[in-house]
Protein backbone atom coordinates (compact mmCIF):
# COMPACT_ATOMS: atom_id res chain seq x y z
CA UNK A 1 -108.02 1.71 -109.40
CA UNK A 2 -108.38 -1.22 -107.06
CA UNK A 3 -108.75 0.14 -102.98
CA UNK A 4 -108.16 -1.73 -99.74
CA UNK A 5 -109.48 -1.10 -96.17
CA UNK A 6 -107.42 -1.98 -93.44
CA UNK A 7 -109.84 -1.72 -90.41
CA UNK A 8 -110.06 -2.27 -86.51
CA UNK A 9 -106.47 -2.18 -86.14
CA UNK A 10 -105.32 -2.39 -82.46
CA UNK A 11 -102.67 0.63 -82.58
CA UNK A 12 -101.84 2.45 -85.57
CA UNK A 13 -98.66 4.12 -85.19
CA UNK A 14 -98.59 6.80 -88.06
CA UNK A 15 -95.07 8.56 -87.90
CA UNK A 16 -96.75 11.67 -89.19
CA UNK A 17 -95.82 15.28 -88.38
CA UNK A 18 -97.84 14.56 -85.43
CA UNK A 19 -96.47 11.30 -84.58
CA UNK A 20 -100.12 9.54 -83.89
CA UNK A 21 -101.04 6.48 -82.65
CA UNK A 22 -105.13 5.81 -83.10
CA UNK A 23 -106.94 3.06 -81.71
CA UNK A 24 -108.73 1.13 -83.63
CA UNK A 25 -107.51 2.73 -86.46
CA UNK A 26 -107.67 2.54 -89.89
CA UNK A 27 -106.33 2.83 -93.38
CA UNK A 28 -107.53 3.57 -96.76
CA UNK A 29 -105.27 3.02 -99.86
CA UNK A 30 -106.21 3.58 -103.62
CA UNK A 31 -104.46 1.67 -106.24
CA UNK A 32 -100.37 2.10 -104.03
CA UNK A 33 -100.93 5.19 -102.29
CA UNK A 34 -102.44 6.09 -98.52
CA UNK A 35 -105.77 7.89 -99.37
CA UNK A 36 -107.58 7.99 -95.37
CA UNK A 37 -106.16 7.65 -92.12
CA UNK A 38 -107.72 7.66 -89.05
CA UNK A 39 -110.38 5.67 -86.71
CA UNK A 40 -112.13 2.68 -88.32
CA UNK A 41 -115.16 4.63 -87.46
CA UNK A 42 -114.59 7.55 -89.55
CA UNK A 43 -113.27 5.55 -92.42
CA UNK A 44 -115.31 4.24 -95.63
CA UNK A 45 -116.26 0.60 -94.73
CA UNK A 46 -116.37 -0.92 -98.33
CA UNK A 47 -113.39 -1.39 -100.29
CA UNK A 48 -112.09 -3.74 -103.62
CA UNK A 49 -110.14 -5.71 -100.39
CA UNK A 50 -111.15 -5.62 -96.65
CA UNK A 51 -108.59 -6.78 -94.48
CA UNK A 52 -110.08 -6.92 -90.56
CA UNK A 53 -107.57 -6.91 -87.86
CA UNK A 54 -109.69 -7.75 -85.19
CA UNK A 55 -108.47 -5.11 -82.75
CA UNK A 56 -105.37 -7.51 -82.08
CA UNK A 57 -102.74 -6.03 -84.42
CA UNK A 58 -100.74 -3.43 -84.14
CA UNK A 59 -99.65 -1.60 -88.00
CA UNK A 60 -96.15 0.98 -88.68
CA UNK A 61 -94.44 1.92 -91.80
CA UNK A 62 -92.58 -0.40 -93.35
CA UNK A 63 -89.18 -0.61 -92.05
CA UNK A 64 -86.32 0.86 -94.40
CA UNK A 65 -82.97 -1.01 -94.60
CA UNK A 66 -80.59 1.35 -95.76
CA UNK A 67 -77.19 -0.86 -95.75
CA UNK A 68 -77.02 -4.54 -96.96
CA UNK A 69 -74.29 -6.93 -98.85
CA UNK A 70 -76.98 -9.17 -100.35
CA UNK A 71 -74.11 -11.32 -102.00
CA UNK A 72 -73.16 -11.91 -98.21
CA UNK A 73 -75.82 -14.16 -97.62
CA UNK A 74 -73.68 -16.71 -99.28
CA UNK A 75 -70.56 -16.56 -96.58
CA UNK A 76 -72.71 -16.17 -93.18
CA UNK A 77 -70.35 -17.20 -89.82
CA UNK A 78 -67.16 -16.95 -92.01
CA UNK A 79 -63.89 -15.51 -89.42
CA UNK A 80 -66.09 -15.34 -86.40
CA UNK A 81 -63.28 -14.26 -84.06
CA UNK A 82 -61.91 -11.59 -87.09
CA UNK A 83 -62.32 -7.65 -86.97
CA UNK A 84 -62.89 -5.58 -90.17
CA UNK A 85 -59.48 -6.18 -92.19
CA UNK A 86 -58.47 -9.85 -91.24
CA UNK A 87 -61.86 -10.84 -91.91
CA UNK A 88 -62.40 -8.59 -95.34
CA UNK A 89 -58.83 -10.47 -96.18
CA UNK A 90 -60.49 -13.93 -95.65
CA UNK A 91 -63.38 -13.33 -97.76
CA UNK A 92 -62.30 -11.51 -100.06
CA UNK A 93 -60.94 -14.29 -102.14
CA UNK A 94 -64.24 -16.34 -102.02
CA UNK A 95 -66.52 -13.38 -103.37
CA UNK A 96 -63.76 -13.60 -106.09
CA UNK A 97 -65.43 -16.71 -107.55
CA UNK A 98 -68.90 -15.62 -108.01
CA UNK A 99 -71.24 -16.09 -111.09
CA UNK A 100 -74.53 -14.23 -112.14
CA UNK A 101 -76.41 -17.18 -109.88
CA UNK A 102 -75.20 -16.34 -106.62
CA UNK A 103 -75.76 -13.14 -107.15
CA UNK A 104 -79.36 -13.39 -108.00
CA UNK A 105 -79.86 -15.98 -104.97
CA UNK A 106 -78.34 -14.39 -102.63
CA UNK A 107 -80.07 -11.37 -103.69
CA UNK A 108 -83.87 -13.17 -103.53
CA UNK A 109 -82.26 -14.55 -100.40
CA UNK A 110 -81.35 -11.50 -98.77
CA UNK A 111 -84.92 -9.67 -100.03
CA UNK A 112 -87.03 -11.92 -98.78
CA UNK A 113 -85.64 -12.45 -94.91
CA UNK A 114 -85.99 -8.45 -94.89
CA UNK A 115 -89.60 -8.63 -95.88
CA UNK A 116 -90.48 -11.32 -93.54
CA UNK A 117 -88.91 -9.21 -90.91
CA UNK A 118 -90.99 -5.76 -91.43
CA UNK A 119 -88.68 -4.61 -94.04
CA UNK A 120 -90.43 -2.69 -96.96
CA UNK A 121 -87.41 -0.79 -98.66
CA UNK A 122 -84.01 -1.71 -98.54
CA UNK A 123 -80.68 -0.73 -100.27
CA UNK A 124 -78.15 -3.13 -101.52
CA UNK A 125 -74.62 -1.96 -101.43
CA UNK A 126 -73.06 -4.39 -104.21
CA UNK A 127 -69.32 -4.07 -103.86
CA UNK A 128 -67.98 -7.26 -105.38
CA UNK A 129 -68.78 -7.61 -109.04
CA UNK A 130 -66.40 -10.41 -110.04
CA UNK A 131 -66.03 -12.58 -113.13
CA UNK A 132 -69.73 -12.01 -115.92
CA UNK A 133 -71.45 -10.57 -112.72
CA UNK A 134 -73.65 -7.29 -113.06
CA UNK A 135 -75.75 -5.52 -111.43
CA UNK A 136 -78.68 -6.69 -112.97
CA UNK A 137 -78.41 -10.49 -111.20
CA UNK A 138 -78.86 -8.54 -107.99
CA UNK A 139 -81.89 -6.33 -109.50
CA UNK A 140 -83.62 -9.36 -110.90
CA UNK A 141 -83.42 -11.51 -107.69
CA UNK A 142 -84.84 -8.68 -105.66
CA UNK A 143 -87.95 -7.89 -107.97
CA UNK A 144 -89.53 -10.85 -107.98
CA UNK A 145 -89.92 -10.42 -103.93
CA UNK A 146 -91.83 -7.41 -104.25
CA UNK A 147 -89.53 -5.64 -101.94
CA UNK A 148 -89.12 -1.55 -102.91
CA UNK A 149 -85.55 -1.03 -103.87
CA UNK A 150 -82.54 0.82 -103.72
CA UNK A 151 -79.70 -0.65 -106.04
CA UNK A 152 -76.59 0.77 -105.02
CA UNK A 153 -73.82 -0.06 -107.53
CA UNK A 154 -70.78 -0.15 -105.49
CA UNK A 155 -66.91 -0.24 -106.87
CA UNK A 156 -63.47 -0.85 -106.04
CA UNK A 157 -60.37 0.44 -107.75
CA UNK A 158 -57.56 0.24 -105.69
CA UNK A 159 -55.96 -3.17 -105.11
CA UNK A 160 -52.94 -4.56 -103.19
CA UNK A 161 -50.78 -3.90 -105.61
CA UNK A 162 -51.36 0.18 -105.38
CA UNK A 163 -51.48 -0.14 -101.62
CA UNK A 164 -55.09 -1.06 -101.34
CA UNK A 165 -56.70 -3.83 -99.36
CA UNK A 166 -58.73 -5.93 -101.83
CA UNK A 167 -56.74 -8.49 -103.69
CA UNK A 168 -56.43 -7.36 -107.57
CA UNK A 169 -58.93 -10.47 -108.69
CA UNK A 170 -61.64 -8.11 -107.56
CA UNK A 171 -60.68 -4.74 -108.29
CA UNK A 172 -62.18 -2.59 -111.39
CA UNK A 173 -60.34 0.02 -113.68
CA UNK A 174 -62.39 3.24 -113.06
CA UNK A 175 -62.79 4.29 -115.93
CA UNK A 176 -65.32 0.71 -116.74
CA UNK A 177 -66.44 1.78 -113.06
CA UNK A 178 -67.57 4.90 -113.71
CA UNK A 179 -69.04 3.52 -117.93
CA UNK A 180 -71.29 0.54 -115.83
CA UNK A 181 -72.73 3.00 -113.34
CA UNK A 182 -73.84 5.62 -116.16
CA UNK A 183 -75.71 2.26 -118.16
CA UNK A 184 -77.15 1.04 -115.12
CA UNK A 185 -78.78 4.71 -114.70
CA UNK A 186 -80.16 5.24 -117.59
CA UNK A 187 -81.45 1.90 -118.26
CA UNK A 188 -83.01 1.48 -114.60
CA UNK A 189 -82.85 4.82 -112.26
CA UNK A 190 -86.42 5.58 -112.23
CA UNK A 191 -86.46 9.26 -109.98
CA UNK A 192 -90.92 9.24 -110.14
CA UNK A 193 -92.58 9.22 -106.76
CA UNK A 194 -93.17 5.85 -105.27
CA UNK A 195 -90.74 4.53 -107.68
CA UNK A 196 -89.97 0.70 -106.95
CA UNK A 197 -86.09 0.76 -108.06
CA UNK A 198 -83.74 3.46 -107.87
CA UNK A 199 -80.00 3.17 -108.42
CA UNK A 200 -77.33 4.87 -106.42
CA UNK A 201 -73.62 4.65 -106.81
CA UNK A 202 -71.27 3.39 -103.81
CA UNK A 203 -67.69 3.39 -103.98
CA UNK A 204 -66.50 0.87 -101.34
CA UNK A 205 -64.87 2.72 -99.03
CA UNK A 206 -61.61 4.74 -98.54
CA UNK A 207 -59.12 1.96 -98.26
CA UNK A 208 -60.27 0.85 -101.63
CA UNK A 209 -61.24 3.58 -104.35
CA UNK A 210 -59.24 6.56 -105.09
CA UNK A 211 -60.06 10.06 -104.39
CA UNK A 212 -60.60 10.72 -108.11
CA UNK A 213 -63.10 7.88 -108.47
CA UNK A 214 -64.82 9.45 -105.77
CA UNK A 215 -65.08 12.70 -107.28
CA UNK A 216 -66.35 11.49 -110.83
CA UNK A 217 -68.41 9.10 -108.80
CA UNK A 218 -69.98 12.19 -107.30
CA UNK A 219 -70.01 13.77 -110.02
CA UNK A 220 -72.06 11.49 -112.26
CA UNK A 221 -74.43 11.12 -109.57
CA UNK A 222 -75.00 14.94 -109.49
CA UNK A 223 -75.56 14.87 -113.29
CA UNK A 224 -78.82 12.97 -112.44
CA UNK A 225 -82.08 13.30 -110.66
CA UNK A 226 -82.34 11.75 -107.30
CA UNK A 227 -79.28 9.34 -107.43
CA UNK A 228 -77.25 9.17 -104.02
CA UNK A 229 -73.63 8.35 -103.25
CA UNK A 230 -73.22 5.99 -100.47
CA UNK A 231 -69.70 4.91 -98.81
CA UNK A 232 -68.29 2.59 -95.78
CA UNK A 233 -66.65 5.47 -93.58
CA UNK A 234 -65.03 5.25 -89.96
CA UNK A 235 -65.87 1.85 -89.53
CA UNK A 236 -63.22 0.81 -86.52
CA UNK A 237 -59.75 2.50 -85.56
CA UNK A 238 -58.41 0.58 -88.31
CA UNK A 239 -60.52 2.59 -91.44
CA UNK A 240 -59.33 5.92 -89.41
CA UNK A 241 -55.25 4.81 -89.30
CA UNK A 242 -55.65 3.57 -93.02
CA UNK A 243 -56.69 7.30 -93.63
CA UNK A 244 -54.49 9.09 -91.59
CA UNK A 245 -51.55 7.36 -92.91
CA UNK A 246 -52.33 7.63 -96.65
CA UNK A 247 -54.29 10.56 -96.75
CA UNK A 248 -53.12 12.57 -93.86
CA UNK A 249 -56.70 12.99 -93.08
CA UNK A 250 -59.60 12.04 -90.65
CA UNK A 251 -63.05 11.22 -91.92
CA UNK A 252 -64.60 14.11 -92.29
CA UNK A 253 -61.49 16.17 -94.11
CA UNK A 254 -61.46 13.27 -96.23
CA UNK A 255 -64.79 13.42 -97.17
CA UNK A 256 -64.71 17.35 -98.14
CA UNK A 257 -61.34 17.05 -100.36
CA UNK A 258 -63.27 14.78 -102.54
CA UNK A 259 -66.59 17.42 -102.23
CA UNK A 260 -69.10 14.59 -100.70
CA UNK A 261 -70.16 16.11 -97.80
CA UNK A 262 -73.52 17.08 -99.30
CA UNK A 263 -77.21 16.62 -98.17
CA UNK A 264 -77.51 13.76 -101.05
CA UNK A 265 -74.75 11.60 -99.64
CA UNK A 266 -75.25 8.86 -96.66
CA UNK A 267 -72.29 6.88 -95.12
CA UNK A 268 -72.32 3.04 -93.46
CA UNK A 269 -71.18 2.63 -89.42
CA UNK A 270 -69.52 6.00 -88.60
CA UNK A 271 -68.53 4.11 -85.61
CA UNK A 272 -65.20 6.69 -85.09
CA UNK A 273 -66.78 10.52 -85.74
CA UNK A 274 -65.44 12.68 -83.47
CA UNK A 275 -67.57 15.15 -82.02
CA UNK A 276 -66.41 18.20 -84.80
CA UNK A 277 -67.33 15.48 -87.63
CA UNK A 278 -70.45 14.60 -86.36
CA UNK A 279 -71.70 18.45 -86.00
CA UNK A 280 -70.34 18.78 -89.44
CA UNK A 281 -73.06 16.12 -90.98
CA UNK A 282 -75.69 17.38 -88.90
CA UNK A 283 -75.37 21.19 -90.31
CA UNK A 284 -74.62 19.52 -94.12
CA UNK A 285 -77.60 17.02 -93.79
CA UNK A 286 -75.33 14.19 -94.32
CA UNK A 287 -77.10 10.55 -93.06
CA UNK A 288 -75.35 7.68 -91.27
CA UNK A 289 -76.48 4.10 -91.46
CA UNK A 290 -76.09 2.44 -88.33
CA UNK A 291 -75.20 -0.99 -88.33
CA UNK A 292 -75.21 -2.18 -84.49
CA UNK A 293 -75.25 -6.02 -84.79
CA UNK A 294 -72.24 -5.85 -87.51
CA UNK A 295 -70.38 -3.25 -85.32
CA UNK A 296 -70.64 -5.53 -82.50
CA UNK A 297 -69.62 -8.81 -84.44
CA UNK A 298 -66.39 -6.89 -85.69
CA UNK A 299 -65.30 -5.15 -82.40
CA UNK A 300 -65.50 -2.06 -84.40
CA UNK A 301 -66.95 -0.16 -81.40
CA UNK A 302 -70.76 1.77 -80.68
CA UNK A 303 -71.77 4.81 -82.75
CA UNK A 304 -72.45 7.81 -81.39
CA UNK A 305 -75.76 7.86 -82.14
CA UNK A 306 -77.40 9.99 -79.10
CA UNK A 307 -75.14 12.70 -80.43
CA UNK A 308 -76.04 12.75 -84.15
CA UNK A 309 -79.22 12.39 -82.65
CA UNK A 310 -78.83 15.57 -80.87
CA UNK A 311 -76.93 17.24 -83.83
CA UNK A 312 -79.61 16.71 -86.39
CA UNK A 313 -77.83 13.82 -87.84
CA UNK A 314 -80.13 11.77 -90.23
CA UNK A 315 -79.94 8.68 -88.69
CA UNK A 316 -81.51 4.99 -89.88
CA UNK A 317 -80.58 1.69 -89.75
CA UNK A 318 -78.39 -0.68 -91.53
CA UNK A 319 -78.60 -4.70 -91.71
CA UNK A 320 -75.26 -4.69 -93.01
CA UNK A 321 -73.58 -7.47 -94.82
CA UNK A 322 -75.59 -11.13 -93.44
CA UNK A 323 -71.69 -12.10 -93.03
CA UNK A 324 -70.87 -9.63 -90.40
CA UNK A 325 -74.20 -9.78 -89.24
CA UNK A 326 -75.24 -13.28 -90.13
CA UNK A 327 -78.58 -12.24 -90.00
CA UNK A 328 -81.04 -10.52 -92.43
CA UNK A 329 -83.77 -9.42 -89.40
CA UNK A 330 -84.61 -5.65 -89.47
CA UNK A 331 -86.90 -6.53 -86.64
CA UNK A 332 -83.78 -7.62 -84.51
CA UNK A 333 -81.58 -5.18 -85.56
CA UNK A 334 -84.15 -2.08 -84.40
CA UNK A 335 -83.92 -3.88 -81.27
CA UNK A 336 -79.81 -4.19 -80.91
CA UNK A 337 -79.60 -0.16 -82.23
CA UNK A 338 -81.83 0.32 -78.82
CA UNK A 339 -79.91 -1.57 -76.74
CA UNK A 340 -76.27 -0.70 -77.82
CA UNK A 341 -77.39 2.96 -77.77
CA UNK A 342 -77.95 3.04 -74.23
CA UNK A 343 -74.91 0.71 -73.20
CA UNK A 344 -72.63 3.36 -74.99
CA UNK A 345 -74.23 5.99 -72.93
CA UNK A 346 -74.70 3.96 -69.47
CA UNK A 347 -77.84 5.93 -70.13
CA UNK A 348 -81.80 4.92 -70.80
CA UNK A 349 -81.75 8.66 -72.72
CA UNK A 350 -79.41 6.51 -74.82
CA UNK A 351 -82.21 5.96 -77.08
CA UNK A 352 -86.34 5.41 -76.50
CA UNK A 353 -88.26 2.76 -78.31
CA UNK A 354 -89.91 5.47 -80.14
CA UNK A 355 -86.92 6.40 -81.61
CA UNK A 356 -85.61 3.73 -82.19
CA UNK A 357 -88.76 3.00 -84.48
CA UNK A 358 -88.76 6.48 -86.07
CA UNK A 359 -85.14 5.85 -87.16
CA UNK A 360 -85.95 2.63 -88.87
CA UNK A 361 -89.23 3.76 -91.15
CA UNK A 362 -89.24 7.75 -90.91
CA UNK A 363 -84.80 7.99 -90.64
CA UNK A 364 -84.19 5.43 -93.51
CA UNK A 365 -86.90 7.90 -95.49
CA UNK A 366 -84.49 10.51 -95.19
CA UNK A 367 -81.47 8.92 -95.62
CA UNK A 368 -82.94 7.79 -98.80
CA UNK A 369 -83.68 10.97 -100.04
CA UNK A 370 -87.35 9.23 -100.51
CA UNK A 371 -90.24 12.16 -99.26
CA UNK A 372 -92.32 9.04 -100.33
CA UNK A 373 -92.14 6.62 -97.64
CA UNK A 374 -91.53 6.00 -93.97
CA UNK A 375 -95.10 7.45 -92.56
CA UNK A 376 -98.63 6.83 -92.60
CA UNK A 377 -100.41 9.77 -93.70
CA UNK A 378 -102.47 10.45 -97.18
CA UNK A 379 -100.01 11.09 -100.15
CA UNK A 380 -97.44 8.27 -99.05
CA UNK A 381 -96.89 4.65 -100.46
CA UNK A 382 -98.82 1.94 -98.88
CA UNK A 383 -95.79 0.42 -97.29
CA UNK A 384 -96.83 -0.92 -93.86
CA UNK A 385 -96.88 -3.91 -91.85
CA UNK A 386 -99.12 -5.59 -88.94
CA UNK A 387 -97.89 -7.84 -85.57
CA UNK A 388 -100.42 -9.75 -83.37
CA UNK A 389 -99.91 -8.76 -80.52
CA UNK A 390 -101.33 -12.09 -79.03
CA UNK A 391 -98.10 -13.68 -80.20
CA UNK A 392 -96.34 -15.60 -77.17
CA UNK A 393 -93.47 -13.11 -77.22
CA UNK A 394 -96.54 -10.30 -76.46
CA UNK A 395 -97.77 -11.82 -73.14
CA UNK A 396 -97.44 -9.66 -70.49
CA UNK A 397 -97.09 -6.67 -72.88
CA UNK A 398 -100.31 -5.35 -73.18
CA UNK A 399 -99.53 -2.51 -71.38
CA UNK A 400 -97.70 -0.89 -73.89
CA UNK A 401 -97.62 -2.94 -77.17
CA UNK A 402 -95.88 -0.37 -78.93
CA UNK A 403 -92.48 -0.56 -76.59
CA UNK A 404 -92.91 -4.22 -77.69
CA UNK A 405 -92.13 -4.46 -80.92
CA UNK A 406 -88.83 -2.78 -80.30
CA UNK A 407 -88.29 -5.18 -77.19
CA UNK A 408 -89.70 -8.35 -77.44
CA UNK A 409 -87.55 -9.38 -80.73
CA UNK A 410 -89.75 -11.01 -82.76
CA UNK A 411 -88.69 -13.01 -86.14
CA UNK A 412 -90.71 -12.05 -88.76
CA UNK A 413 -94.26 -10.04 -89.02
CA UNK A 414 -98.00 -11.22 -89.76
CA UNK A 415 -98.96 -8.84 -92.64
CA UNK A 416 -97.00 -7.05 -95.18
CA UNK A 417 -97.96 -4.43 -97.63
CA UNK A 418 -95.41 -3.07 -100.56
CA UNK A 419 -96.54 -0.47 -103.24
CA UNK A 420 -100.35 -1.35 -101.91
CA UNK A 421 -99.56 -5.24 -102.85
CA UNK A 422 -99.67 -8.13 -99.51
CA UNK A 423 -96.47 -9.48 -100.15
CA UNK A 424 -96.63 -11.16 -96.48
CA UNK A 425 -99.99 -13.00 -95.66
CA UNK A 426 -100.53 -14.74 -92.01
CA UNK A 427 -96.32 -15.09 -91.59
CA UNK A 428 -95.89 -16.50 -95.19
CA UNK A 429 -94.66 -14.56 -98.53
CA UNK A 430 -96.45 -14.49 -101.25
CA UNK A 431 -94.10 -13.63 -103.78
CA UNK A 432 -91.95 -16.59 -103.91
CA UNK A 433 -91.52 -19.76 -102.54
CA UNK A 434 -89.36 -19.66 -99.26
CA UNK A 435 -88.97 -23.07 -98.80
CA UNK A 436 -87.22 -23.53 -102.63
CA UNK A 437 -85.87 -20.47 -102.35
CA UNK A 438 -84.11 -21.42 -98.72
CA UNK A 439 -82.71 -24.80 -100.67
CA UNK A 440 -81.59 -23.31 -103.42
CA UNK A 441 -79.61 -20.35 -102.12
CA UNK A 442 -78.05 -23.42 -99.37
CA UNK A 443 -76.70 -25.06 -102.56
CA UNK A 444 -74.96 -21.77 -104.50
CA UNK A 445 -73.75 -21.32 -101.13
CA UNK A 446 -71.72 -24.69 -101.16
CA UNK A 447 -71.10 -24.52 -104.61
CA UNK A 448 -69.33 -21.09 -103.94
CA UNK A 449 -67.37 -22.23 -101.36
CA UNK A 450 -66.42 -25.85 -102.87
């Protein structure tokens, strides 16, 4: 099996049980997985590939996205004065007329902004399936990036005309919901350590699936080895009145009528948990994606994050949708997660820098349900990435280069390793052109909206 030295690395921050950093560190991978960690020094100083850092970079875990609308990409800076409804209501009918090639665009689209950004995993929550779309178009754009991935096949069910929000072009009987999730399983779910593509199922949300959808959904994930179930939940005030008045109950009674409040599920925003609900996921080991720059873009509000934090609440972070974000940077949104945490507090114990790095590589693990990923240490996947820090944005920084890359907001990293494979070389992927891939994803885009 091929092996690759990563040596004199400025700062290697290891999220292991012992949360190191080493110095001119050092990693040692066999064929995909971490064999050696520790000083270049005490490390082997041949390998198949040598890659010298020069005592300028700093390497972490790959970042781990764990909430994304790839198909988004397509309708960036659409109802930029809209909260969640209005501006759902505006798009809605425009994700009603895609094909199987904006799907895959978007998707390669979406993929490869995350990997250029520090992004090594990410899951796709794929809602809108319209027209001779599938699943697939999404899975195909995203391999040929490289990028680890979570597929989550996502559903709606309950239109306007049964009180629902989506228009009826792009609702789905359950019952082909629920058929399409069980083929997509079995043909790609693949439960083996390290595996590269896993598939999850995500009903939308509560103000469009039914209770019983969520039930089989949950069910038929259960009937499976290591497939998740993944939801929108108490997004803004609006999401907790569309409950309350067609339920008769807040998020977290909701969520235990239709049995999901499990260690295996993980919810999007969670912007509105009271304080019961968010003890509740912290003694179930429920997870919460945390979606800051789409939160702030919607006027949905600031998470409570310092108190799941505090609860035991598997936190990570969420891109979200690059049309409520606009933006596919993991990089930035570590940054805004660090920043809106302590404005919502008036606090710095809002949130550190460390923590706001252990949420995005160690708490996307987690939420995953992936024991796989999200450290450095021997046994894990060689998912990791490098930043110079003799980049402009790292002058004046040297004091604590760490704190940097949470606060100095740079756009994409130097080096990029997924499944032991560079996949980001000097700034530039490897995988696929970005410069073709930019063009053509900038003409589906028009086409979709023409």
């Amino acid at each position: 099996m091929p092996t690759l030295l990563v040596k004199n690395i400025h700062t290697l921050v290891t999220m292991d049980e012992a949360r190191r950093e080493i110095l001119n560190g050092a990693l040692f991978v066999r064929d995909n997985v971490i064999e050696e960690v520790g000083t270049t020094a005490d490390l082997p100083d041949t390998a198949d590939e040598v890659l010298d850092l020069n005592d300028r970079y700093i390497v972490l875990p790959g970042l781990i996205n764990t909430h994304h609308h790839f198909f988004q990409v397509l309708t960036r800076a659409v109802k930029a004065n809209g909260t969640l409804f209005p501006w759902l209501e505006t798009l809605y009918p425009i994700w009603a007329k895609m094909r199987p090639n904006h799907l895959f665009m978007s998707a390669q689209m979406a993929a490869a902004e995350l990997i250029l950004s520090g992004c090594t995993t990410a899951s796709d929550h794929c809602y809108v399936i319209p027209n001779d779309c599938s699943l697939e178009d999404d899975i195909k754009g995203v391999q040929e990036t490289g990028l680890r991935f979570h597929a989550c096949r996502g559903s709606m069910s309950v239109g306007e005309k049964d009180g629902g929000l989506p228009p009826d072009s792009v609702v789905n009987t359950e019952d082909y919901i629920l058929k399409d999730c069980q083929r997509l399983i079995e043909t790609y779910h693949d439960d083996s350590p390290y595996s590269m593509l896993r598939i999850d199922l995500g009903p939308c949300s509560p103000f469009s699936v039914s209770r019983d959808l969520m039930r089989e959904s949950a069910k038929l994930a259960r009937s499976y080895s290591k497939v998740r179930l993944h939801t929108h939940l108490a997004e803004n005030q609006e999401d907790i009145d569309y409950s309350q008045e067609h339920f008769g109950l807040r998020p977290g009674e909701y969520l235990e009528s239709v049995g999901w409040l499990q260690d295996d599920c993980w919810f999007a925003h969670c912007v509105q948990l009271n304080d019961a609900e968010v003890k509740l996921f912290g003694e179930v080991g429920a997870g919460v994606s945390h979606c800051p720059s789409s939160n702030m873009r919607l006027a949905s509000g600031a998470a409570p994050i310092r108190a799941m934090l505090d609860n035991n609440v598997r936190v990570s972070i969420g891109v979200d949708g690059s049309a409520s974000n606009d933006s596919s940077n993991l990089l930035h949104e570590v940054r805004q997660a660090f920043l809106l945490a302590r404005v919502r507090e008036v606090a710095v114990s809002g949130m550190s820098d460390h923590e706001a790095l252990e949420i995005a590589t160690l708490g996307g693990a987690k939420v995953l349900g992936r024991d796989d990923l999200g450290c450095l240490a021997p046994g894990k996947a060689a998912d990791f990435i490098a930043i110079d820090t003799q980049r402009p944005s790292f002058v004046g920084a040297h004091r604590d280069p760490i704190a940097a890359t949470v606060l100095c907001e740079d756009d994409y990293v130097d080096y990029s390793f997924i499944n032991g494979k560079k996949v980001v070389d000097q700034g530039r992927l490897t995988t696929v052109d970005f410069e073709t891939l930019v063009e053509k994803t900038r003409q589906a885009a028009i086409e979709l909206v023409a």
